[in-house]
PDB file of N, CA and C in Angstrom:
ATOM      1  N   UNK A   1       0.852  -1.166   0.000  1.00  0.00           N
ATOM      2  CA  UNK A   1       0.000   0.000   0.000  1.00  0.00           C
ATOM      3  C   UNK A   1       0.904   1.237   0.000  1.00  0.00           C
ATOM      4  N   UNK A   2       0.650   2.388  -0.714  1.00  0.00           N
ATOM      5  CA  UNK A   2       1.491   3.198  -1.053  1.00  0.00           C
ATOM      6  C   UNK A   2       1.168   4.282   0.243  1.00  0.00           C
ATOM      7  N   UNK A   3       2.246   5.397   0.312  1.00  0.00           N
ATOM      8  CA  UNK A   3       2.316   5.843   1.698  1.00  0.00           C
ATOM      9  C   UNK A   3       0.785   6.776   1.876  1.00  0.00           C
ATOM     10  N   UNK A   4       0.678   7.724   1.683  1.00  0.00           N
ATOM     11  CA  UNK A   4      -0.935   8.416   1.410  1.00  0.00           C
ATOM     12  C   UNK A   4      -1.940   7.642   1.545  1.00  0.00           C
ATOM     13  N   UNK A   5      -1.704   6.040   1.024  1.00  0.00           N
ATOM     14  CA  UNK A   5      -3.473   5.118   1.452  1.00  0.00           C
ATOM     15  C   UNK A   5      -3.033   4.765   3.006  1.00  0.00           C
ATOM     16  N   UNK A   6      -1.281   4.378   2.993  1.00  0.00           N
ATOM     17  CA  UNK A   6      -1.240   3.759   4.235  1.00  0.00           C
ATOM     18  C   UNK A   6      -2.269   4.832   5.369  1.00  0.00           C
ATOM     19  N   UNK A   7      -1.334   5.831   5.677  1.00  0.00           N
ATOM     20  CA  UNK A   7      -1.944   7.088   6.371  1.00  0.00           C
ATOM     21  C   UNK A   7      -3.462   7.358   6.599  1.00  0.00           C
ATOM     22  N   UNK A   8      -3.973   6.914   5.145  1.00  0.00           N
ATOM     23  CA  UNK A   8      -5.530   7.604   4.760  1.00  0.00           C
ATOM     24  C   UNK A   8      -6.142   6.598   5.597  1.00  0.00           C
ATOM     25  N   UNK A   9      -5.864   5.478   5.383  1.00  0.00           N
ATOM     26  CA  UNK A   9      -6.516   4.017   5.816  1.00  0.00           C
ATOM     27  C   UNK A   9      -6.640   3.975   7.465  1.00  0.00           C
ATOM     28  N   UNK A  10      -5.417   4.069   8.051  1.00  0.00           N
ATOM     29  CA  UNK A  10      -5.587   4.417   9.744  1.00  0.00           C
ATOM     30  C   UNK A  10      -6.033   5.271   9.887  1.00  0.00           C
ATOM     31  N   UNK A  11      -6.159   6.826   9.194  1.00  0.00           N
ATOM     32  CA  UNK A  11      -7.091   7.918   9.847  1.00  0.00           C
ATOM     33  C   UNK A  11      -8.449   7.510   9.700  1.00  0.00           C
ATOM     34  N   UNK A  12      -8.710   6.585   8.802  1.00  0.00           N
ATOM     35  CA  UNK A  12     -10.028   6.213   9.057  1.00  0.00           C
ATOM     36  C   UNK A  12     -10.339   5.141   9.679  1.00  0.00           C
ATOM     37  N   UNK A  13      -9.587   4.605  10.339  1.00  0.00           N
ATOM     38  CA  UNK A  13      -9.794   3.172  11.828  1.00  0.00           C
ATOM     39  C   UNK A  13      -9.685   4.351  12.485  1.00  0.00           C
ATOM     40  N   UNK A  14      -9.006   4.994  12.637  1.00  0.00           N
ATOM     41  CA  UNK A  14      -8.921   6.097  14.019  1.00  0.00           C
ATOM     42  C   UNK A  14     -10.091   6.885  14.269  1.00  0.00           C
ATOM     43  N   UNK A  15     -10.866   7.167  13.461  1.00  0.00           N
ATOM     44  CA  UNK A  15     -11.926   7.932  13.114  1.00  0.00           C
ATOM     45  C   UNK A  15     -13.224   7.027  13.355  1.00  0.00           C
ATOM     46  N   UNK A  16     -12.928   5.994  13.182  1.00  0.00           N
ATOM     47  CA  UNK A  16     -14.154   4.653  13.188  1.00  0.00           C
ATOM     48  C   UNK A  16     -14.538   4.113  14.531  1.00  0.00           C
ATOM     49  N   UNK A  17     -13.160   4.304  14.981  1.00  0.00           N
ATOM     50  CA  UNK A  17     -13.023   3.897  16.597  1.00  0.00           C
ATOM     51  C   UNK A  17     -13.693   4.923  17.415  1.00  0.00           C
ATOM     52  N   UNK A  18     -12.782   6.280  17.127  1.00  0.00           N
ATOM     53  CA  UNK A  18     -13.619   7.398  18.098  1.00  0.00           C
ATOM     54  C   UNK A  18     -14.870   7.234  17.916  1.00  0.00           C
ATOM     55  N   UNK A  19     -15.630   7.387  17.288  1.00  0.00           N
ATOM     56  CA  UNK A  19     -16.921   7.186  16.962  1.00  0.00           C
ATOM     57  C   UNK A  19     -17.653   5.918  17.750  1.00  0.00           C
ATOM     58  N   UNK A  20     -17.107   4.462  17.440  1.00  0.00           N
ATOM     59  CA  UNK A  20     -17.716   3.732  18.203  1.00  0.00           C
ATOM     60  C   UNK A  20     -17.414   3.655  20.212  1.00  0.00           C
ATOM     61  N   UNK A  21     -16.258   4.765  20.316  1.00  0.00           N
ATOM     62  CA  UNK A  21     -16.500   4.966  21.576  1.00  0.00           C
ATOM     63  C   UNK A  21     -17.448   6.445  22.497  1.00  0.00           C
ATOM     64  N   UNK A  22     -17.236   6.856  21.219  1.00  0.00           N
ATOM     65  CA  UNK A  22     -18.695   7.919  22.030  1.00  0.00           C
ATOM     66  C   UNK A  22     -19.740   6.851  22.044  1.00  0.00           C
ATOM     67  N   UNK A  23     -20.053   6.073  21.052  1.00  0.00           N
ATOM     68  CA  UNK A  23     -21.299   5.243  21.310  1.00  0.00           C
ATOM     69  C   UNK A  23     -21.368   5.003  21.968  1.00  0.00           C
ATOM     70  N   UNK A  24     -20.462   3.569  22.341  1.00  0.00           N
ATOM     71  CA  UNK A  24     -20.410   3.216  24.016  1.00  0.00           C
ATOM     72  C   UNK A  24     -20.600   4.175  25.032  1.00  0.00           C
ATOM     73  N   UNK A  25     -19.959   5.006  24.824  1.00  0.00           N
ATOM     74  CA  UNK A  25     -19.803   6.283  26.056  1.00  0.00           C
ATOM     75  C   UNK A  25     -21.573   6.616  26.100  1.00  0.00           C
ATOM     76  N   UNK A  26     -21.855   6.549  25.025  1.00  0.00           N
ATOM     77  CA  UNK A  26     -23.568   7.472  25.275  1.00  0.00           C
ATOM     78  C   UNK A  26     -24.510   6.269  25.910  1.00  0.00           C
ATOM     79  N   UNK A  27     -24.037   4.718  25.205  1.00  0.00           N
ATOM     80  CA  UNK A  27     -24.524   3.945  25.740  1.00  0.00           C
ATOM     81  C   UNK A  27     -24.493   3.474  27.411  1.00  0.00           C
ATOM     82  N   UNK A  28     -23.564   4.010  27.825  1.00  0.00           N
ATOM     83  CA  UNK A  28     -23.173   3.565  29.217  1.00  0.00           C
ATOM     84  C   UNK A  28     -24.325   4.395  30.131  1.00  0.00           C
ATOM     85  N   UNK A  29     -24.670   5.694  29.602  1.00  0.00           N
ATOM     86  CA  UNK A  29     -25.569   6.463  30.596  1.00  0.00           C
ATOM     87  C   UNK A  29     -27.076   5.765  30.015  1.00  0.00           C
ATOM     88  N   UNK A  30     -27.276   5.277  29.397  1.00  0.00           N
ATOM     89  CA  UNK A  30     -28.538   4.381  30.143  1.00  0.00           C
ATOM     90  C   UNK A  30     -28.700   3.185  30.059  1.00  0.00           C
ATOM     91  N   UNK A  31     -28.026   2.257  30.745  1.00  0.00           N
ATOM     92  CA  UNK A  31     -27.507   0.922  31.264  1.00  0.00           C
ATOM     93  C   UNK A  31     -27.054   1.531  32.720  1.00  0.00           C
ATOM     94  N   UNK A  32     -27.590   0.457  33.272  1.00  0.00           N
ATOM     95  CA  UNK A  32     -26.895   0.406  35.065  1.00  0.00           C
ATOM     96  C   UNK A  32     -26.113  -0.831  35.157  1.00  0.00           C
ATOM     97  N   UNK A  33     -25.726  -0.842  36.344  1.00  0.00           N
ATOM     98  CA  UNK A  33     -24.822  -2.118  36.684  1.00  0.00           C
ATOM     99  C   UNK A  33     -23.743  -2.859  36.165  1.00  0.00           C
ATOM    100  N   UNK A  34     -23.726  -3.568  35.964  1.00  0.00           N
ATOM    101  CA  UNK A  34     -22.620  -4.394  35.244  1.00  0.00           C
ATOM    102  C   UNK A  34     -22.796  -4.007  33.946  1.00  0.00           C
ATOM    103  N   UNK A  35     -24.064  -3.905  32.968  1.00  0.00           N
ATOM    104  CA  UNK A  35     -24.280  -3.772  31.865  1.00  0.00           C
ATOM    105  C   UNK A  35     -23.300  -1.971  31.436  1.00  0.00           C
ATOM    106  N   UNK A  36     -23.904  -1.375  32.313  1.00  0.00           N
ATOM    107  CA  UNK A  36     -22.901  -0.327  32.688  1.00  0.00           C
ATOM    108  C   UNK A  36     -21.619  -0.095  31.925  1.00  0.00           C
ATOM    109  N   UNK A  37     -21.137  -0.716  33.377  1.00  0.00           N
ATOM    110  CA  UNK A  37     -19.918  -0.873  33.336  1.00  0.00           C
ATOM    111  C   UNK A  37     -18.704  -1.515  32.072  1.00  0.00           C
ATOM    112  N   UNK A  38     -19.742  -2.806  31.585  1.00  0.00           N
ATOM    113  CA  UNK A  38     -18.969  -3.436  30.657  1.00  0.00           C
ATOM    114  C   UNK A  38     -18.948  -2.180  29.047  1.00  0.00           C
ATOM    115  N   UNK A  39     -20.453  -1.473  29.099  1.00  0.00           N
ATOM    116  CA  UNK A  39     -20.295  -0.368  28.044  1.00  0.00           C
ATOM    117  C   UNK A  39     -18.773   0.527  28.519  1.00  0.00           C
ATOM    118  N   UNK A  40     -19.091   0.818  29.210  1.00  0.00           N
ATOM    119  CA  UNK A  40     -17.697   1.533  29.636  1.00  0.00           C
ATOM    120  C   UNK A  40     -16.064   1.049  29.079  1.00  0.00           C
ATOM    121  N   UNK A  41     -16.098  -0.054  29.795  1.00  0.00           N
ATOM    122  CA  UNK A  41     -15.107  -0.487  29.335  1.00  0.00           C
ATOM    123  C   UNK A  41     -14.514  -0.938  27.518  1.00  0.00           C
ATOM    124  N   UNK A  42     -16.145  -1.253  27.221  1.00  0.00           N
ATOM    125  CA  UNK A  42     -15.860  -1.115  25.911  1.00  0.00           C
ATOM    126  C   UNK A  42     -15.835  -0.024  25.019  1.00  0.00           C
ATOM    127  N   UNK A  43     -15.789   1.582  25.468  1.00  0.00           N
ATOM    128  CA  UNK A  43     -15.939   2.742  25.472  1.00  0.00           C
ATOM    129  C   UNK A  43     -14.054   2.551  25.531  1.00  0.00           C
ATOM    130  N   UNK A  44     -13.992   2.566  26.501  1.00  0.00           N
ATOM    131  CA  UNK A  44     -12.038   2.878  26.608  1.00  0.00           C
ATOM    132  C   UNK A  44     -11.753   1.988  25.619  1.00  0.00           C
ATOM    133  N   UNK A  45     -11.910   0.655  25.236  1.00  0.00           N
ATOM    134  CA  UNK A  45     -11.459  -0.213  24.087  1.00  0.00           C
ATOM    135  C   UNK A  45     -11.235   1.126  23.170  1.00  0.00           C
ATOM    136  N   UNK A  46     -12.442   1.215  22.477  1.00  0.00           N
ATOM    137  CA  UNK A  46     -12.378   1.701  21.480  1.00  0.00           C
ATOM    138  C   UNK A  46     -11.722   3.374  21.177  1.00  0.00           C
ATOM    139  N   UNK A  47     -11.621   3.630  22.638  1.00  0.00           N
ATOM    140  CA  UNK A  47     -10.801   5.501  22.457  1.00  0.00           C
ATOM    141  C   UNK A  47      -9.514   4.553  22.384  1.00  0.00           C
ATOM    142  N   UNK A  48      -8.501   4.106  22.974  1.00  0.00           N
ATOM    143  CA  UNK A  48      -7.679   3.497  23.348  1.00  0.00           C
ATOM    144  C   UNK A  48      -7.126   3.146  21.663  1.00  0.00           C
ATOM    145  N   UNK A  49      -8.016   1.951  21.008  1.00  0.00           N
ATOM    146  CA  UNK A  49      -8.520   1.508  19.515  1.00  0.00           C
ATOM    147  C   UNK A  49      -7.862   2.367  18.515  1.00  0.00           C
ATOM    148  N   UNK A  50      -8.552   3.610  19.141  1.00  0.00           N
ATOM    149  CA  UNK A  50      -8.766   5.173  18.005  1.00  0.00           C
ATOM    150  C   UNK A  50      -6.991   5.752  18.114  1.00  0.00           C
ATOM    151  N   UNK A  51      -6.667   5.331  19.222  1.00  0.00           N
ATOM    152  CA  UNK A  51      -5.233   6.171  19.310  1.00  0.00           C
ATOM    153  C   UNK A  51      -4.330   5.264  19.032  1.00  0.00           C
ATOM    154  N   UNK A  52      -4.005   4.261  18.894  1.00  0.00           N
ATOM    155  CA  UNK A  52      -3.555   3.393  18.295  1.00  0.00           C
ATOM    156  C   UNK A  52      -3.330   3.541  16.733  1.00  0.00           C
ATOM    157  N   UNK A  53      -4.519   3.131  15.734  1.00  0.00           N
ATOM    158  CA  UNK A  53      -4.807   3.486  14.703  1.00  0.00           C
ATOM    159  C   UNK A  53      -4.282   4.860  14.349  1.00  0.00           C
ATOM    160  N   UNK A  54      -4.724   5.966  14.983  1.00  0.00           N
ATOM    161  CA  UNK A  54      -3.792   7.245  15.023  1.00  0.00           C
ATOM    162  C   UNK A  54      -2.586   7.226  14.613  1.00  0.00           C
ATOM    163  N   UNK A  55      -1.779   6.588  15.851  1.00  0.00           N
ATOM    164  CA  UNK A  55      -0.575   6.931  15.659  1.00  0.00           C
ATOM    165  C   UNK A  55       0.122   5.538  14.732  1.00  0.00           C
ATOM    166  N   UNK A  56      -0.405   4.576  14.485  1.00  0.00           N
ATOM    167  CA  UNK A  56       0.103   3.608  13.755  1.00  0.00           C
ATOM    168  C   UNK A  56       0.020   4.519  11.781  1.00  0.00           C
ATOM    169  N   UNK A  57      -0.689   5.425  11.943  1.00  0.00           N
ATOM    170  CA  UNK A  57      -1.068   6.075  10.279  1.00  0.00           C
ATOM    171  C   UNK A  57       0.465   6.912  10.464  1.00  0.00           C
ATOM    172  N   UNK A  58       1.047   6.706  11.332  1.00  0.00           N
ATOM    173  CA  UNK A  58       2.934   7.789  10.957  1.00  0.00           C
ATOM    174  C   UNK A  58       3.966   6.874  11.296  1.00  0.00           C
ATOM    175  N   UNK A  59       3.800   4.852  11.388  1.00  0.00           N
ATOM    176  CA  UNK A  59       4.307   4.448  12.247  1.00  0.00           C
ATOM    177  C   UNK A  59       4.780   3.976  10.923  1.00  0.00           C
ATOM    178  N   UNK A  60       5.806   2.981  11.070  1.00  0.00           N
ATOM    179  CA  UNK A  60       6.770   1.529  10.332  1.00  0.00           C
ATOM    180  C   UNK A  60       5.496   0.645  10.810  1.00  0.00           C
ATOM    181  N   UNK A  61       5.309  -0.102  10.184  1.00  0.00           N
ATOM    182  CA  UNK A  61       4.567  -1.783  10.528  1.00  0.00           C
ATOM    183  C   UNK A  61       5.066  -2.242  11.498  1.00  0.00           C
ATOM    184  N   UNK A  62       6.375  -2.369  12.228  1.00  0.00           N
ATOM    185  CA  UNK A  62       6.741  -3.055  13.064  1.00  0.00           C
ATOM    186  C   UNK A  62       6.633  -1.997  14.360  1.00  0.00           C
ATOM    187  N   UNK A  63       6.606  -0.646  14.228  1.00  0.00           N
ATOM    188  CA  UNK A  63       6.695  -0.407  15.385  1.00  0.00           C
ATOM    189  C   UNK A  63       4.964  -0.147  15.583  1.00  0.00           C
ATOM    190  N   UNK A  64       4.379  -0.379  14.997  1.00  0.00           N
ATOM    191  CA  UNK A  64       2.589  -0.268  15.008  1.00  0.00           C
ATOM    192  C   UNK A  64       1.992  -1.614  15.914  1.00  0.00           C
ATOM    193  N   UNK A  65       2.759  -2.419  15.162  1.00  0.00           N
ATOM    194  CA  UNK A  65       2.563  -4.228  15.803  1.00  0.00           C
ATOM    195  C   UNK A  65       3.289  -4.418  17.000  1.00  0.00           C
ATOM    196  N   UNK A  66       4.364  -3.381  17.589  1.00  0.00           N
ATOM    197  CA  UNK A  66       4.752  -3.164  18.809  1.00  0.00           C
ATOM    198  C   UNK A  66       4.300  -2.119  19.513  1.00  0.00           C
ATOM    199  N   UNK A  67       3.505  -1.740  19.322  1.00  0.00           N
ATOM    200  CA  UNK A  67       2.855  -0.561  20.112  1.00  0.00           C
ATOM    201  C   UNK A  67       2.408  -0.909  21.395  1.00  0.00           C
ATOM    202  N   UNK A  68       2.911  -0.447  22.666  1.00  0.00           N
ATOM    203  CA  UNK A  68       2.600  -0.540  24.388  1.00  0.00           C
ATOM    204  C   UNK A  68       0.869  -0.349  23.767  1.00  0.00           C
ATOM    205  N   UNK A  69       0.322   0.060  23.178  1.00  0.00           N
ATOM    206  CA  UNK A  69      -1.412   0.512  23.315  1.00  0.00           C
ATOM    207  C   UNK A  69      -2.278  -1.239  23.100  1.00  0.00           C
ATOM    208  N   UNK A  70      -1.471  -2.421  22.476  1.00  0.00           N
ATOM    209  CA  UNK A  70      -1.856  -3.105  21.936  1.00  0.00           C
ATOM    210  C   UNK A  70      -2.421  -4.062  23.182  1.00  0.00           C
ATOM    211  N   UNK A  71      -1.419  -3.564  24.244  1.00  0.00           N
ATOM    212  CA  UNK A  71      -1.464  -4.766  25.712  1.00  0.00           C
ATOM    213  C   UNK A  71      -3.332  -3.649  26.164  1.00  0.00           C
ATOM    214  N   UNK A  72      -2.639  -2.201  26.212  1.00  0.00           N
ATOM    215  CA  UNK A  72      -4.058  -1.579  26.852  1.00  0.00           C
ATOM    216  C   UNK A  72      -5.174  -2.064  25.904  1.00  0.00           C
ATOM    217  N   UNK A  73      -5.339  -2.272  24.575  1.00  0.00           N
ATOM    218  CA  UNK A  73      -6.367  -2.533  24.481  1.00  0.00           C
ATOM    219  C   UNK A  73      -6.941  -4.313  24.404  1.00  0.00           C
ATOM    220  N   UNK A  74      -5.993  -5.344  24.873  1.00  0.00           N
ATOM    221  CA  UNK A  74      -6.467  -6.555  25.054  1.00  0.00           C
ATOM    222  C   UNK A  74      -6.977  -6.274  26.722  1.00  0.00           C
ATOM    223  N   UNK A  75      -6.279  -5.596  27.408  1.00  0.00           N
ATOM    224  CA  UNK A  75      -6.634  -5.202  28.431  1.00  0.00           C
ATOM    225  C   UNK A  75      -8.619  -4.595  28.867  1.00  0.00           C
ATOM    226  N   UNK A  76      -8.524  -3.833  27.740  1.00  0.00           N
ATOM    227  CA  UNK A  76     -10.004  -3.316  27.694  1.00  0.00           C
ATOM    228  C   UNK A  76     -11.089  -4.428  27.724  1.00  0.00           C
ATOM    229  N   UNK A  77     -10.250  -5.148  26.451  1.00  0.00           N
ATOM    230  CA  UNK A  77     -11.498  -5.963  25.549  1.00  0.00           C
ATOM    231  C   UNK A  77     -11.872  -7.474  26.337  1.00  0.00           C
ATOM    232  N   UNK A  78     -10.383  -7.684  27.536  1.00  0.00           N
ATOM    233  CA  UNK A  78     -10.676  -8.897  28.348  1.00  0.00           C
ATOM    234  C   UNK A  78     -12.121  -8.183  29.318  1.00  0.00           C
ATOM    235  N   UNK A  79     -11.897  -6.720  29.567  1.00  0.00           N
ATOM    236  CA  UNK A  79     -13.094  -6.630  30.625  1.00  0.00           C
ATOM    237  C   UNK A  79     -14.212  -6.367  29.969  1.00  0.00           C
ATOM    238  N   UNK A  80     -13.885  -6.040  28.830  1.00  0.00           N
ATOM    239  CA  UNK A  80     -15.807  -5.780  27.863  1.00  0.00           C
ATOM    240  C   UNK A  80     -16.162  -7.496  28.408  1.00  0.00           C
ATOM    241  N   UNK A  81     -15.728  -8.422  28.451  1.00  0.00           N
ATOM    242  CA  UNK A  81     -15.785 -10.093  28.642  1.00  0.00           C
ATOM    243  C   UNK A  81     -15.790 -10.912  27.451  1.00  0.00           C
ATOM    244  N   UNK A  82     -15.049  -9.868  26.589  1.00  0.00           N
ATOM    245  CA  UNK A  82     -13.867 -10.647  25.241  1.00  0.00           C
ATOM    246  C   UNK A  82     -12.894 -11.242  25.369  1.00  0.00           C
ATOM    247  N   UNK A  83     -12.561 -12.417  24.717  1.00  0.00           N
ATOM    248  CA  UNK A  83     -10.957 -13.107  25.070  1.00  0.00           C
ATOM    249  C   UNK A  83     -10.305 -12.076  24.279  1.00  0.00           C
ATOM    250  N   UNK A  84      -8.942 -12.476  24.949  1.00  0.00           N
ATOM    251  CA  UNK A  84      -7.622 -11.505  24.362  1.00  0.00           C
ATOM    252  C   UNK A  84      -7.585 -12.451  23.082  1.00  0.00           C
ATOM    253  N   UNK A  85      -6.801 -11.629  22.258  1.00  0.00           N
ATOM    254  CA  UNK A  85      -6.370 -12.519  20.962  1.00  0.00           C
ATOM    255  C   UNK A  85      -4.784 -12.858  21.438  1.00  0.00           C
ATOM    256  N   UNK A  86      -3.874 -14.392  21.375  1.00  0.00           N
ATOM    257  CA  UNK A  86      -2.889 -14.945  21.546  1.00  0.00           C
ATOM    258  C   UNK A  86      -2.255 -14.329  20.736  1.00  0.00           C
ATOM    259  N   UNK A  87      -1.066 -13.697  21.515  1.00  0.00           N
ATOM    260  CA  UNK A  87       0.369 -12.928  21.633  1.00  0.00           C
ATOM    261  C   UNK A  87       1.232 -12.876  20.222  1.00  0.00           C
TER     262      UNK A  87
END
């Protein structure tokens, strides 16, 4: 993929993500409890998601696929009560 789609392509996961975490985020205020909570967490997934994607649109491939954000967001997605994807 040539450099301009690379770029174009993550600003729009980055853009896809923010978006599905305001959802969550709007979704969390009317859900209580656990249901709540798990919106929430899947709310940070996806900001978390969004900045990732971000900064992977200025990255090398390898330092994108090493990105510290990759642990925060298996981190998120174990508490939405998603399995992590293997290492």
């Amino acid at each position: 993929m040539a450099g301009v789609q690379k770029t174009s392509c993550w600003q729009e996961v980055a853009a896809w993500a923010k978006e599905r975490a305001g959802t969550y985020g709007q979704l969390a205020t009317h859900l209580s409890g656990a249901r709540s909570q798990q919106a929430l967490s899947a709310m940070k997934f996806f900001a978390v998601t969004s900045q990732w994607a971000g900064a992977c649109s200025t990255l090398s491939t390898m330092a994108c696929a090493q990105s510290p954000l990759i642990a925060k967001m298996q981190q998120w997605k174990a508490s939405v009560g998603l399995p992590a994807q293997p290492g």
